[in-house]
Protein backbone atom coordinates (compact mmCIF):
# COMPACT_ATOMS: atom_id res chain seq x y z
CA UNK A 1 -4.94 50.36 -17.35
CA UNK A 2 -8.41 48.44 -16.34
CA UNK A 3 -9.14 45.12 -18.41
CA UNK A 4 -11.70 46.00 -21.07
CA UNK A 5 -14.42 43.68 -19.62
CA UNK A 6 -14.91 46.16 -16.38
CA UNK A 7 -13.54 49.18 -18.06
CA UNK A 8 -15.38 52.40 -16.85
CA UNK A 9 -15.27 55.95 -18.32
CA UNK A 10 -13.71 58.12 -15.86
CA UNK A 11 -16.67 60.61 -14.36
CA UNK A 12 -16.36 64.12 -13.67
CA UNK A 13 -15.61 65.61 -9.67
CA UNK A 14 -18.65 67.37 -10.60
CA UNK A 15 -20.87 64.57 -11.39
CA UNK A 16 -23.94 64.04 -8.66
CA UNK A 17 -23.25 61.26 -6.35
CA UNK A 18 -27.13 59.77 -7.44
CA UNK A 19 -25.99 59.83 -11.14
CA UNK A 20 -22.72 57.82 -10.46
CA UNK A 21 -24.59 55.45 -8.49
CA UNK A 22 -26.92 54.77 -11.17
CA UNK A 23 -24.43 54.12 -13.65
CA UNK A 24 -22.52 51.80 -11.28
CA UNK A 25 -25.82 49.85 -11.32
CA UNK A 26 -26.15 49.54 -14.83
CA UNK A 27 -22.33 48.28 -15.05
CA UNK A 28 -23.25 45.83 -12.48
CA UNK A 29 -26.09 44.36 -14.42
CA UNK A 30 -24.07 43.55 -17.16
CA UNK A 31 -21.13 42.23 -15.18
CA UNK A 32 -20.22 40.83 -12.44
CA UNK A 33 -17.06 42.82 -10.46
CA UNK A 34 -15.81 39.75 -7.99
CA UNK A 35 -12.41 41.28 -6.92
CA UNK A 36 -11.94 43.96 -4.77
CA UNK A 37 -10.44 47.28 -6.13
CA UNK A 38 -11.58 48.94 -9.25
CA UNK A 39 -11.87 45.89 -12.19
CA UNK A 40 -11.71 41.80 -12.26
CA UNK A 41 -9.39 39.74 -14.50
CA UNK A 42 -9.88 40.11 -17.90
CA UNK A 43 -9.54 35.38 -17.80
CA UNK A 44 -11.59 32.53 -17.97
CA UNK A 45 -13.25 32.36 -14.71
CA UNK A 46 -12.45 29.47 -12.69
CA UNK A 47 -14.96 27.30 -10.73
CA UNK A 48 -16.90 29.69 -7.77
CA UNK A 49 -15.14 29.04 -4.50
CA UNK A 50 -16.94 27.89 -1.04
CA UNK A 51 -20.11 26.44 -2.27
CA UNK A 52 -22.08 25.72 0.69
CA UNK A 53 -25.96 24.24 0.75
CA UNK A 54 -28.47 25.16 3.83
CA UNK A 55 -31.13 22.72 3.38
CA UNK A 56 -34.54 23.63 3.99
CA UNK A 57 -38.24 22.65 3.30
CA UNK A 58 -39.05 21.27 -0.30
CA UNK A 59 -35.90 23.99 -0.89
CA UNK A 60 -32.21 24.76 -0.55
CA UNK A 61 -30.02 27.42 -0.64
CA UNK A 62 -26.57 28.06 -2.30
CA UNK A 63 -24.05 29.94 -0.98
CA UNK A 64 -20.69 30.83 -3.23
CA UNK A 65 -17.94 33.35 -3.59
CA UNK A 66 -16.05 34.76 -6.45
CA UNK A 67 -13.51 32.30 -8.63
CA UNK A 68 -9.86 32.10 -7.09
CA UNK A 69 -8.89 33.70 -9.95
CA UNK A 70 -10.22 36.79 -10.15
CA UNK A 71 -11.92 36.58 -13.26
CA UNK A 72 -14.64 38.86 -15.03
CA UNK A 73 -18.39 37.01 -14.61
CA UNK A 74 -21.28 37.60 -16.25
CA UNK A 75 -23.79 35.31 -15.01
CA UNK A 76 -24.02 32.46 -12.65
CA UNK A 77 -26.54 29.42 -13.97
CA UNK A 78 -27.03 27.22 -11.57
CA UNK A 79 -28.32 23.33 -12.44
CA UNK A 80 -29.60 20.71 -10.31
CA UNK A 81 -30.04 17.22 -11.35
CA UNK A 82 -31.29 14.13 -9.50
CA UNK A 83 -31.56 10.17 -10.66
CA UNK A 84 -35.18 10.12 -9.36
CA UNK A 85 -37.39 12.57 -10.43
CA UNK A 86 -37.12 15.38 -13.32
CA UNK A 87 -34.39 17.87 -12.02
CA UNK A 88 -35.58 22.07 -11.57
CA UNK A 89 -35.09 24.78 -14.21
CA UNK A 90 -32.25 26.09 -14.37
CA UNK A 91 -31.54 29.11 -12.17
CA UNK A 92 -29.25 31.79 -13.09
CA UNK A 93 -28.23 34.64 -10.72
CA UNK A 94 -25.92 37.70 -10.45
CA UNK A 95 -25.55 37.32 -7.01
CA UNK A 96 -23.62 34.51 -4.10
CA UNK A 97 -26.69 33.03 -3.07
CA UNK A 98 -29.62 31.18 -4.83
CA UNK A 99 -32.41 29.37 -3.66
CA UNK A 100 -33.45 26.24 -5.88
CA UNK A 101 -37.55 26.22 -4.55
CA UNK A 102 -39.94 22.94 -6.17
CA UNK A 103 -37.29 20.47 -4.66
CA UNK A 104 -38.75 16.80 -3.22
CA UNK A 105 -37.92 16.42 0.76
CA UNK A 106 -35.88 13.44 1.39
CA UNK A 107 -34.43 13.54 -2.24
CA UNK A 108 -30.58 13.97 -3.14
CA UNK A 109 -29.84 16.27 -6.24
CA UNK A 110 -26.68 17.15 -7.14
CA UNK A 111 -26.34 21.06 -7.46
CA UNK A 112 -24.32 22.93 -10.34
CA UNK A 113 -22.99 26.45 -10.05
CA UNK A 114 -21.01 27.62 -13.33
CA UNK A 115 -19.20 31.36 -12.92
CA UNK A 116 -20.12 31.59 -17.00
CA UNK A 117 -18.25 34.76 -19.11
CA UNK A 118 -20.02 35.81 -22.05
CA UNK A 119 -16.49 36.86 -23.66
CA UNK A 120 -15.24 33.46 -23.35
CA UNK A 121 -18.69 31.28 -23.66
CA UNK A 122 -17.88 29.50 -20.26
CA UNK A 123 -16.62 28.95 -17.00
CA UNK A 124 -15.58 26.79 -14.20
CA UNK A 125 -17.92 24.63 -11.92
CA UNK A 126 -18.16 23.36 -8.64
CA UNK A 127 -20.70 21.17 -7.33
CA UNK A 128 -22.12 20.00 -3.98
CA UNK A 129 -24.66 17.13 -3.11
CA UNK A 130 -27.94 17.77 -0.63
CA UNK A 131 -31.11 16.74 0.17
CA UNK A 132 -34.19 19.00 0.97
CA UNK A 133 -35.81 18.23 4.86
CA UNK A 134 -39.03 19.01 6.14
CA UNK A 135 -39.14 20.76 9.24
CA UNK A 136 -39.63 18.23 11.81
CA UNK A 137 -42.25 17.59 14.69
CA UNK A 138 -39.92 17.63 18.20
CA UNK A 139 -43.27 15.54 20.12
CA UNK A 140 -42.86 13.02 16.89
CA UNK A 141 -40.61 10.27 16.64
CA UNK A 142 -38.66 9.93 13.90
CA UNK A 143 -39.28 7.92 10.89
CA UNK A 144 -37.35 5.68 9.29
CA UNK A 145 -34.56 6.44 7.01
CA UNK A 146 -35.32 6.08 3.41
CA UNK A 147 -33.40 4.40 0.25
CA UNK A 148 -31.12 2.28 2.43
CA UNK A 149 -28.82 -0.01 0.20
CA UNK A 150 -25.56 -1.19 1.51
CA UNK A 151 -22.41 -1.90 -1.45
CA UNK A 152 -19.52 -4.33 0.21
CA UNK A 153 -16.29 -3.99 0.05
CA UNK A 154 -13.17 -5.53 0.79
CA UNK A 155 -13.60 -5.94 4.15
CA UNK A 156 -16.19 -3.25 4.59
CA UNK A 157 -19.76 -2.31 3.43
CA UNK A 158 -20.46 1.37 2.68
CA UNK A 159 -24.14 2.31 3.46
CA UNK A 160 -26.59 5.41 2.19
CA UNK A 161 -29.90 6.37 2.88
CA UNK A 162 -31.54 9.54 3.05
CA UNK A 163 -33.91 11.07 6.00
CA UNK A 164 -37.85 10.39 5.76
CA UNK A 165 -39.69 13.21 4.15
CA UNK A 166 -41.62 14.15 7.34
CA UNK A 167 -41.78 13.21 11.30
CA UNK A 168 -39.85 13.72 14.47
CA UNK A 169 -36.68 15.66 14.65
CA UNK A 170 -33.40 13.39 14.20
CA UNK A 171 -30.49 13.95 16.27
CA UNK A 172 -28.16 11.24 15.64
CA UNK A 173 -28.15 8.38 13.35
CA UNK A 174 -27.47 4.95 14.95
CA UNK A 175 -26.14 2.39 13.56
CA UNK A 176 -26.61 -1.22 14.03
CA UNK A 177 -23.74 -4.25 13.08
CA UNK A 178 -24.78 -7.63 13.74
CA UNK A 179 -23.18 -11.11 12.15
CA UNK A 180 -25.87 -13.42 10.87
CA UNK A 181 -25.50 -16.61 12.81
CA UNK A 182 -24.81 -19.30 10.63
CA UNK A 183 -25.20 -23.39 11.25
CA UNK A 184 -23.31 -24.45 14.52
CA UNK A 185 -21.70 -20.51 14.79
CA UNK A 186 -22.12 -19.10 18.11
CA UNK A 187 -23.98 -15.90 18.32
CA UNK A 188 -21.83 -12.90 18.71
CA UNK A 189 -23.54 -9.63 20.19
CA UNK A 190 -24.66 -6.55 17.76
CA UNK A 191 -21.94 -3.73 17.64
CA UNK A 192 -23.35 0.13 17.43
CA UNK A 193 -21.78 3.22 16.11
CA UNK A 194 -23.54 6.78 15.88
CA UNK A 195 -23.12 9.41 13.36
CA UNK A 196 -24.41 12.92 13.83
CA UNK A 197 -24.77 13.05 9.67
CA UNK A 198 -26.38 10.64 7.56
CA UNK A 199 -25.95 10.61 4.04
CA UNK A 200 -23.53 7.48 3.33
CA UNK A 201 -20.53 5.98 5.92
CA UNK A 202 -18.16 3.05 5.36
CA UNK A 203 -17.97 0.05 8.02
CA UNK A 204 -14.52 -1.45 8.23
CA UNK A 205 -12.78 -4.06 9.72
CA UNK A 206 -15.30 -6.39 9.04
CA UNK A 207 -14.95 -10.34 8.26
CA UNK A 208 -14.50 -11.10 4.79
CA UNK A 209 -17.45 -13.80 3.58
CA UNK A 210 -19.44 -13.15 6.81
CA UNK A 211 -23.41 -11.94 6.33
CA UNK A 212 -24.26 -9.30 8.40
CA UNK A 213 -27.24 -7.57 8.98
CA UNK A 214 -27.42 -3.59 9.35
CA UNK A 215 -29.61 -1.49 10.88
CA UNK A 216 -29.76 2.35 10.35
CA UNK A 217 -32.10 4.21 12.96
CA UNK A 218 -32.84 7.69 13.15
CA UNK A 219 -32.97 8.52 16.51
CA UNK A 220 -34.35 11.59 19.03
CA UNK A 221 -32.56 12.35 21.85
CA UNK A 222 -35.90 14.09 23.64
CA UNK A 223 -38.07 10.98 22.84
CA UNK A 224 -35.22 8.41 23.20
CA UNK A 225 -36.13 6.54 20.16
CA UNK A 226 -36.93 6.29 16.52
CA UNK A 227 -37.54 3.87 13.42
CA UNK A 228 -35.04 1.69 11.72
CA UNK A 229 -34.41 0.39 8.58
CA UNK A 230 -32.27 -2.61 8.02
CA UNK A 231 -29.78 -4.27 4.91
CA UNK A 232 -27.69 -7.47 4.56
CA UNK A 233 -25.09 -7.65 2.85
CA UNK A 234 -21.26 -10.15 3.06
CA UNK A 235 -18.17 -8.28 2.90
CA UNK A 236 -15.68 -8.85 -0.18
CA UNK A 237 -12.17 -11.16 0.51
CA UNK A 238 -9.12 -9.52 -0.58
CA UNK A 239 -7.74 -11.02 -3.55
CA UNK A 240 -5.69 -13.93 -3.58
CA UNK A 241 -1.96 -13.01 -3.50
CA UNK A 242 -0.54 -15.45 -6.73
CA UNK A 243 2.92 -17.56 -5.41
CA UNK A 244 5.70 -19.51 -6.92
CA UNK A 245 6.64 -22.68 -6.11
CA UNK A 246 10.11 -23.75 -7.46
CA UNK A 247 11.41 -27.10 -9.05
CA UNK A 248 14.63 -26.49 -9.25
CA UNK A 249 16.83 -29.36 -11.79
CA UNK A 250 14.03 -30.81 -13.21
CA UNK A 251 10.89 -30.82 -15.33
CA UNK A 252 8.23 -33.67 -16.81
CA UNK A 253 9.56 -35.16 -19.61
CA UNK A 254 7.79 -36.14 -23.11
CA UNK A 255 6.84 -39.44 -23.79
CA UNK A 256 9.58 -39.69 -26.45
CA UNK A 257 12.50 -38.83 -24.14
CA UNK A 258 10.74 -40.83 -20.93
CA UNK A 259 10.76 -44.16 -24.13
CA UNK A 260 14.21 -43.15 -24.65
CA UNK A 261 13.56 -42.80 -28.48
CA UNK A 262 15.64 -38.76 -27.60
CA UNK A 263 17.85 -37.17 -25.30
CA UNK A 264 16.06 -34.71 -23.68
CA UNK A 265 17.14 -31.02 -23.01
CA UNK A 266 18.94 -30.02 -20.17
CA UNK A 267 17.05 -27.27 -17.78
CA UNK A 268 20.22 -25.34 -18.63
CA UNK A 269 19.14 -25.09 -21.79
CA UNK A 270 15.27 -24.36 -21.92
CA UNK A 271 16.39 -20.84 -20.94
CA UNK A 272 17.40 -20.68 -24.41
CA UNK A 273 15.24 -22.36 -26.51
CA UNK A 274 12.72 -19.61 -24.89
CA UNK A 275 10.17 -22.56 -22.79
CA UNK A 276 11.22 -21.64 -19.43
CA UNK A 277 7.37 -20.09 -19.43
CA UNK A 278 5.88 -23.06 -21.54
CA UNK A 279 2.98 -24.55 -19.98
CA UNK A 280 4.26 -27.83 -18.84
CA UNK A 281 7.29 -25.83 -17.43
CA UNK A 282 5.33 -23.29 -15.89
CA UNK A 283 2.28 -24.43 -14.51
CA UNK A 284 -0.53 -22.01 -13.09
CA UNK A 285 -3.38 -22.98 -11.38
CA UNK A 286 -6.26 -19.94 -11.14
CA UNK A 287 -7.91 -21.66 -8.59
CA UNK A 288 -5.29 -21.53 -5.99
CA UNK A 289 -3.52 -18.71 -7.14
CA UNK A 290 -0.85 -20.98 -7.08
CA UNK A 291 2.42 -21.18 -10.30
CA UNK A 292 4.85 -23.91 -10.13
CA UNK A 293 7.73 -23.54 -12.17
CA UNK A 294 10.34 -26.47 -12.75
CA UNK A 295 13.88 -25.60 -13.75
CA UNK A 296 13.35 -22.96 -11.25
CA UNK A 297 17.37 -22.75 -10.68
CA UNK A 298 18.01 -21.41 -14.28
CA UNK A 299 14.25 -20.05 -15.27
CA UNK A 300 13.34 -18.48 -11.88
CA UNK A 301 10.17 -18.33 -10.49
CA UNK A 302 8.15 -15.39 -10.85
CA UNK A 303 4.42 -15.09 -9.05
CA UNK A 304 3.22 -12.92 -12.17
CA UNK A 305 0.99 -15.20 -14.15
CA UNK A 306 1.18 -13.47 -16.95
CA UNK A 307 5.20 -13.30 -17.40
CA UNK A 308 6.22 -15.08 -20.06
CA UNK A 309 3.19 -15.44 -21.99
CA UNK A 310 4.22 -13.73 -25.24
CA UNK A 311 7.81 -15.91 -25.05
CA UNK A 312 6.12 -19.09 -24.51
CA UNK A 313 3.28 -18.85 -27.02
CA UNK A 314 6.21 -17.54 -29.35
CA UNK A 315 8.69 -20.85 -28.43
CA UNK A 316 5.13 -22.91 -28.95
CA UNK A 317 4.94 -21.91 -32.22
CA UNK A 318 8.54 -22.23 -33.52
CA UNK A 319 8.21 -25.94 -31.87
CA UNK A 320 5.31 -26.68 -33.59
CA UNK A 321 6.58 -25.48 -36.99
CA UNK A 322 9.90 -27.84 -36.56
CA UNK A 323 7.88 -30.42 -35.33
CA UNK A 324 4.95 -30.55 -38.48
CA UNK A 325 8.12 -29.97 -40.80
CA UNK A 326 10.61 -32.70 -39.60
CA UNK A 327 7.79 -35.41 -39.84
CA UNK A 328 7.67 -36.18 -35.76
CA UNK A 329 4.97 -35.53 -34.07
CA UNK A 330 2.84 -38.39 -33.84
CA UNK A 331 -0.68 -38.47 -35.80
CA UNK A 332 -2.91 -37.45 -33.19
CA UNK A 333 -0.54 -34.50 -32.04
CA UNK A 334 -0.45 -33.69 -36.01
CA UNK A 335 -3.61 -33.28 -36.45
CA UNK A 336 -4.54 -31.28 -33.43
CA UNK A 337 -1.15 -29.22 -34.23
CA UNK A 338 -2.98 -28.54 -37.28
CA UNK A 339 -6.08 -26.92 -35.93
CA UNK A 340 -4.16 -24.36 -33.80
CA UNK A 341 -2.27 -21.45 -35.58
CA UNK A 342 -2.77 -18.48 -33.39
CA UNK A 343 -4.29 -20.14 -30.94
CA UNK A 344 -1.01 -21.82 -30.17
CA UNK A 345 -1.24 -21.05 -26.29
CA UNK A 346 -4.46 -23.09 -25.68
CA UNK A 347 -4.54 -26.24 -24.00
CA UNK A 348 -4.88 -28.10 -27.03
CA UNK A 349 -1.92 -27.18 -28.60
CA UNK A 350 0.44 -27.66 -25.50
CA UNK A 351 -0.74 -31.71 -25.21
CA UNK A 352 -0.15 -31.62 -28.73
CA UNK A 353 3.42 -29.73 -28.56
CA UNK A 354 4.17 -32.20 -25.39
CA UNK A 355 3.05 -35.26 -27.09
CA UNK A 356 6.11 -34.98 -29.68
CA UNK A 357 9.53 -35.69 -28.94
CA UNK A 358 9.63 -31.46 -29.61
CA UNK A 359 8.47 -30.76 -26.74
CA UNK A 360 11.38 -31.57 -24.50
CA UNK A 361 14.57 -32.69 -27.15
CA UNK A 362 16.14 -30.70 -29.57
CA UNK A 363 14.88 -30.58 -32.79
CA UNK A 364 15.73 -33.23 -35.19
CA UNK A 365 13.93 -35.29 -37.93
CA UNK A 366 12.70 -38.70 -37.10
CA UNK A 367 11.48 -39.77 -40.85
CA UNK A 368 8.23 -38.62 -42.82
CA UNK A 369 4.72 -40.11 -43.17
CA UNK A 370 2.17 -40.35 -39.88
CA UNK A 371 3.89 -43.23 -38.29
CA UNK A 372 5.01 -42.91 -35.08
CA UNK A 373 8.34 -41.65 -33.98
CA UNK A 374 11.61 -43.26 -35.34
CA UNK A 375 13.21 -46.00 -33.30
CA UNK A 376 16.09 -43.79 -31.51
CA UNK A 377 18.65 -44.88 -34.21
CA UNK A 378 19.56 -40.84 -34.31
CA UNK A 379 18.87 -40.86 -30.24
CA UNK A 380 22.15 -38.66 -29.48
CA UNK A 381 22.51 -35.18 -29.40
């Protein structure tokens, strides 16, 4: 049996061809039949297929076919929209093919074409991007492109423009590359591609750093010429690759342990009081990308600069806490131990961690009040 949405009342043998023809018409107008044989998918349409764009003057035209899937369609509203200038009306058709007319030459819009079904209030889309074009003058040269701007990338610089709204008749698009020479660089020669399509292309292999100068020109293979229009822009470097260096048996001691006033922990056991990723064991330096990790042998030495964190900031605290409780930090460290809390992972609270014996022995009290740290009568593990 048919789907409902393009069901048809079977006609009598007898019926005049011009009446059946007239009531296929008026089954037409209120839907769309996009499959072959005698109904369409009784589904939520999916997005027209083959959406094509012929650009013309002030104008361009849409071509589309049914949705992939066969469905029932009852109208096709078509939208254009554009960053520039207030977009068109919308459009809506019954047909593959629309012309959106009112359009400014030189301009891209992006174009919309919905396959909508009443039954289920929508429909899938497709889009395309175009530009309308003036018809050109072949005895003209061509002007220069329009709305050149030029993004970098790493390594590369992607360029768009659009066409000029009238002149000459472009045939290619040519493409100038040329380093800007620099203090006590040696000039290096301009390098040229051609593209039969404007629109936007990516230059690659480029040098990182290095200002360059592009030129787009559109050119006219009759009159051997054209104007140009020309952007700078520097490439992007890759990003720096983050390395390890290890220190393997060994880290920098506190100022307790280096006094001798504490034994100081072994690196094979930092692994377990969790500070294999504290800050004066693992040190990382932004600006070079660079992590050096000491006790490397038993800790490892990863090039992640963000392993570790939680551990470390959670071995800060618990260090801190024994250290405020057994009386032996010092009173500087004490009172900038005090202003941390959560912020235990800053800077200040890692000189004030390493500035008690804490830091690098095992914990252990050293007497009360804010003097400084006992004598290293209880010096033994």
């Amino acid at each position: 049996m048919a789907h409902r949405c393009c069901q048809r009342a079977a006609l009598p043998l007898k019926l005049a061809p011009s009446l059946l023809l007239l009531l296929l018409a008026v089954a037409a107008a209120q839907e769309i039949k996009l499959v072959a044989g005698p109904g369409c998918a009784d589904l939520p349409p999916s997005p027209p297929t083959e959406l094509k764009v012929v650009p013309g003057d002030g104008n361009v035209t849409l071509t589309f076919g049914r949705p992939s899937n066969g469905a029932c369609v009852t109208v096709l509203p078509v939208d254009a929209s554009t960053t520039r200038s207030a977009p068109p009306p919308r459009q809506s058709t019954q047909q593959f093919s629309v012309t959106i007319a009112g359009l400014d030459n030189g301009q891209q819009y992006k174009f919309f074409v919905k396959a909508y079904a009443a039954k289920y209030r929508g429909g899938g889309e497709a889009q395309v991007v175009a530009a309308p074009i003036a018809a050109c003058d072949p005895l003209a040269l061509p002007l220069a492109p329009t709305a050149l701007r030029a993004t970098p990338g790493i390594a590369n610089v992607t360029l768009c423009w659009a066409p000029a709204a009238s002149g000459g008749c472009v045939d290619e698009w040519r493409v100038a590359i040329q380093a800007v020479q620099q203090s006590g660089q040696r000039a290096t020669p301009a390098a040229y591609k051609r593209y039969n399509k404007g629109g936007c292309v990516t230059i690659a292999e480029l040098t990182p750093g290095q200002l360059y100068t592009f030129s787009v020109q559109a050119y006219s293979a009759a009159l051997k010429g054209g104007a140009y229009a020309s952007v700078q822009a520097t490439p992007l470097a890759p990003p720096k690759q983050w390395r390890c260096v290890p220190v393997p048996g060994q880290y920098p001691l506190c100022d307790a342990a280096l006094a001798g006033r504490c034994a100081p922990l072994t690196c094979q056991q930092q692994p377990a009081k969790g500070q294999c990723s504290a800050p004066f064991m693992r040190i990382v330096d932004p600006a070079t990308a660079t992590i050096i990790q000491h006790c490397a042998d038993v800790c490892g030495c990863s090039a992640d600069p963000a392993a570790g964190t939680a551990t470390a900031a959670r071995a800060m605290l618990d260090a801190m806490a024994n250290a405020t409780a057994a009386g032996s930090t010092t009173p500087v460290a004490r009172r900038a131990l005090r202003g941390t809390g959560a912020g235990a992972t800053t800077q200040a609270s890692s000189a004030a961690l390493w500035a008690s014996p804490s830091g690098c022995c095992p914990p252990r009290s050293f007497g009360a009040g804010d003097g400084e740290e006992g004598d290293g009568a209880d010096s033994g593990l």
